[in-house]
N, C-alpha and C. Protein backbone atom coordinates (compact mmCIF):
# COMPACT_ATOMS: atom_id res chain seq x y z
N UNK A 1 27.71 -2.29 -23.11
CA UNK A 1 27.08 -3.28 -22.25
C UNK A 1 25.59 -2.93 -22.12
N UNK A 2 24.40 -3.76 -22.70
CA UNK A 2 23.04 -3.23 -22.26
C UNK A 2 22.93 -4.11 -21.34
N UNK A 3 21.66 -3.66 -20.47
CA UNK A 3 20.91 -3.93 -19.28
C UNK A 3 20.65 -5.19 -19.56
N UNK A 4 20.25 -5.99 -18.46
CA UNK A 4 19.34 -7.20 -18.42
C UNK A 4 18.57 -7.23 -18.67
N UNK A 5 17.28 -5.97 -18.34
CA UNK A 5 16.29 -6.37 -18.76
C UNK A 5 15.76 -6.10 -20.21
N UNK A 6 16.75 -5.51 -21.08
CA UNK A 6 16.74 -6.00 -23.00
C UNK A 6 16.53 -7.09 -23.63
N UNK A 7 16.49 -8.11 -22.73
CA UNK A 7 16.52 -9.43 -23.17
C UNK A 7 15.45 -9.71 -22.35
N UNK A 8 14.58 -9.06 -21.70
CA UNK A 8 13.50 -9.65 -21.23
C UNK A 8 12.20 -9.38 -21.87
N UNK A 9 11.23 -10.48 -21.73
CA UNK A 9 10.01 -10.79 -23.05
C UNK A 9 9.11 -9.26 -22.82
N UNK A 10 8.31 -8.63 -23.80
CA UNK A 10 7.51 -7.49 -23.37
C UNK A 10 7.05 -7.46 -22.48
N UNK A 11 5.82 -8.71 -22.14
CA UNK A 11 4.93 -8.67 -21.46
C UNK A 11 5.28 -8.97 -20.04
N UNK A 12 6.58 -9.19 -19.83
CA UNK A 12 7.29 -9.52 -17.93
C UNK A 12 7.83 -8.03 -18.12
N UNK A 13 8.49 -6.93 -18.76
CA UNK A 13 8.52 -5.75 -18.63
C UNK A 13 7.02 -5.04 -18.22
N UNK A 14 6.27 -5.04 -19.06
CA UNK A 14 4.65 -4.52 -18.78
C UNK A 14 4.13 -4.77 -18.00
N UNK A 15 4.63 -6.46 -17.37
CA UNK A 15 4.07 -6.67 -16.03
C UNK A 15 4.34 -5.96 -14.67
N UNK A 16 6.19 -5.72 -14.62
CA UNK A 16 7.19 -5.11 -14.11
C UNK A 16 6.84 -3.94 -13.55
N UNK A 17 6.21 -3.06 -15.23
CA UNK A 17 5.89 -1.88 -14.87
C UNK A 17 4.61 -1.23 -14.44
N UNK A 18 3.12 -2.14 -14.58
CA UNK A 18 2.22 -2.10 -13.84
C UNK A 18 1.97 -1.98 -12.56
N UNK A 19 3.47 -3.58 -11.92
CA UNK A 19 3.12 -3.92 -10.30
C UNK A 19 3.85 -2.74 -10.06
N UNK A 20 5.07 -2.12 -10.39
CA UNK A 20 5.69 -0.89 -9.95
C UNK A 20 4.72 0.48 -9.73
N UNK A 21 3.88 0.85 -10.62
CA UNK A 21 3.18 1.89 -10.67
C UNK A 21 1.66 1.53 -9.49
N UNK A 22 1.56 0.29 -9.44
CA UNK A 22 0.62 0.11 -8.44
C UNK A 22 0.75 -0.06 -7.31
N UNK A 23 2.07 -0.23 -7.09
CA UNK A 23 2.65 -0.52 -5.62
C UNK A 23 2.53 1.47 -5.16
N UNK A 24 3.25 1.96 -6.25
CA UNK A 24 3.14 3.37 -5.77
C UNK A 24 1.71 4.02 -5.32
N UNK A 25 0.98 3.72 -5.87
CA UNK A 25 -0.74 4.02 -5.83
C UNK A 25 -0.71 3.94 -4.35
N UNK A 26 -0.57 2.42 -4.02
CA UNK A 26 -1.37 1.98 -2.74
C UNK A 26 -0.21 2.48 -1.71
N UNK A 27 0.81 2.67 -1.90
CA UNK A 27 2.08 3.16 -0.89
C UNK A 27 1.54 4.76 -1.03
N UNK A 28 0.74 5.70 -2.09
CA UNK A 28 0.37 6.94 -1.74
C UNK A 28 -0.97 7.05 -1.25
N UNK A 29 -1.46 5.83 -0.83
CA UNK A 29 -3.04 6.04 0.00
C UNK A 29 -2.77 6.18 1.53
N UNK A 30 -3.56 7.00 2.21
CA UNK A 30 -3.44 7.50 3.54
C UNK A 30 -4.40 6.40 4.10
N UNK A 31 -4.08 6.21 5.11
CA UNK A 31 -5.63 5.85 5.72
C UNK A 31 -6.68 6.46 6.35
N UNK A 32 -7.70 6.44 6.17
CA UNK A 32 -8.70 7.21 6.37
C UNK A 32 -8.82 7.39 8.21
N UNK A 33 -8.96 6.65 9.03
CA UNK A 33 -8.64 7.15 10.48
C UNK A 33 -7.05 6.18 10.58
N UNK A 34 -6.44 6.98 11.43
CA UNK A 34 -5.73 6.67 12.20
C UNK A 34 -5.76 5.82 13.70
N UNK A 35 -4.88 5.03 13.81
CA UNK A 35 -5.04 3.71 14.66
C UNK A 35 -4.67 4.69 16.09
N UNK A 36 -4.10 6.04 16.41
CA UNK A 36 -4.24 6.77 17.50
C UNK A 36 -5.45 7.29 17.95
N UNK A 37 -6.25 7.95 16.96
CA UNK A 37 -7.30 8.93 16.82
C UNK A 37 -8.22 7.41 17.29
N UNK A 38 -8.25 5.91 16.99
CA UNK A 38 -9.40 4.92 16.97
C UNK A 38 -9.13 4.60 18.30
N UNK A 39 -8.09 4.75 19.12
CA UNK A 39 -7.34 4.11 20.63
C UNK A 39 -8.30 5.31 21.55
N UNK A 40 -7.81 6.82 20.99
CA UNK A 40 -8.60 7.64 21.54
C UNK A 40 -9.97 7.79 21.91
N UNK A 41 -10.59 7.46 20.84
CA UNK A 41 -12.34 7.42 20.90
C UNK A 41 -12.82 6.09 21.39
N UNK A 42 -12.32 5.14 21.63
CA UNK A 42 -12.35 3.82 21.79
C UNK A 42 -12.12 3.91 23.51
N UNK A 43 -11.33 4.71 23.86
CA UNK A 43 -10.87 4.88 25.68
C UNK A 43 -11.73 6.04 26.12
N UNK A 44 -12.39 7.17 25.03
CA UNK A 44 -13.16 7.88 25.71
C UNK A 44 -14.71 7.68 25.42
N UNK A 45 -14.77 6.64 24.79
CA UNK A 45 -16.09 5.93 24.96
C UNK A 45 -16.59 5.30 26.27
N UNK A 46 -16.08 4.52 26.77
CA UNK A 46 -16.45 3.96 27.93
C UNK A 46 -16.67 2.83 27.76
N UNK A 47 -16.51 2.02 26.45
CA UNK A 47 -16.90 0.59 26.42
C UNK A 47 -15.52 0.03 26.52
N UNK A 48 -15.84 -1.22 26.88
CA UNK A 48 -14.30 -2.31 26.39
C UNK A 48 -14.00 -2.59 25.12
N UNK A 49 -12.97 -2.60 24.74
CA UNK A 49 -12.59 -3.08 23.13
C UNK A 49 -13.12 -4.04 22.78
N UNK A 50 -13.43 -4.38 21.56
CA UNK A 50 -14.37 -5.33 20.99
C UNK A 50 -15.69 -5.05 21.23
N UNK A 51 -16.34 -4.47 21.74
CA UNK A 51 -17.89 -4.86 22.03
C UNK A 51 -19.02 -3.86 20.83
């Protein structure tokens, strides 16, 4: 029994395996500050949010 995707065209495999390897990229990027550390400096600033 082969797989399904044997019968699928190259270039929807290559596509397959691009968005897969790029999803991993951006799922291994950190973010540069943290939305705690921005709540923190943001409440010991003294201004109101937004300004």
């Amino acid at each position: 029994m082969e797989p399904s995707y044997a019968e699928m065209p190259f270039r929807r495999l290559l596509l397959l395996w691009a968005s897969f390897h790029a999803s991993r990229i951006v799922a291994a990027m950190k973010p540069r500050y943290l939305a705690s550390q921005i709540n923190a400096d943001v409440a010991a600033s003294g201004n109101p949010e937004g300004a």
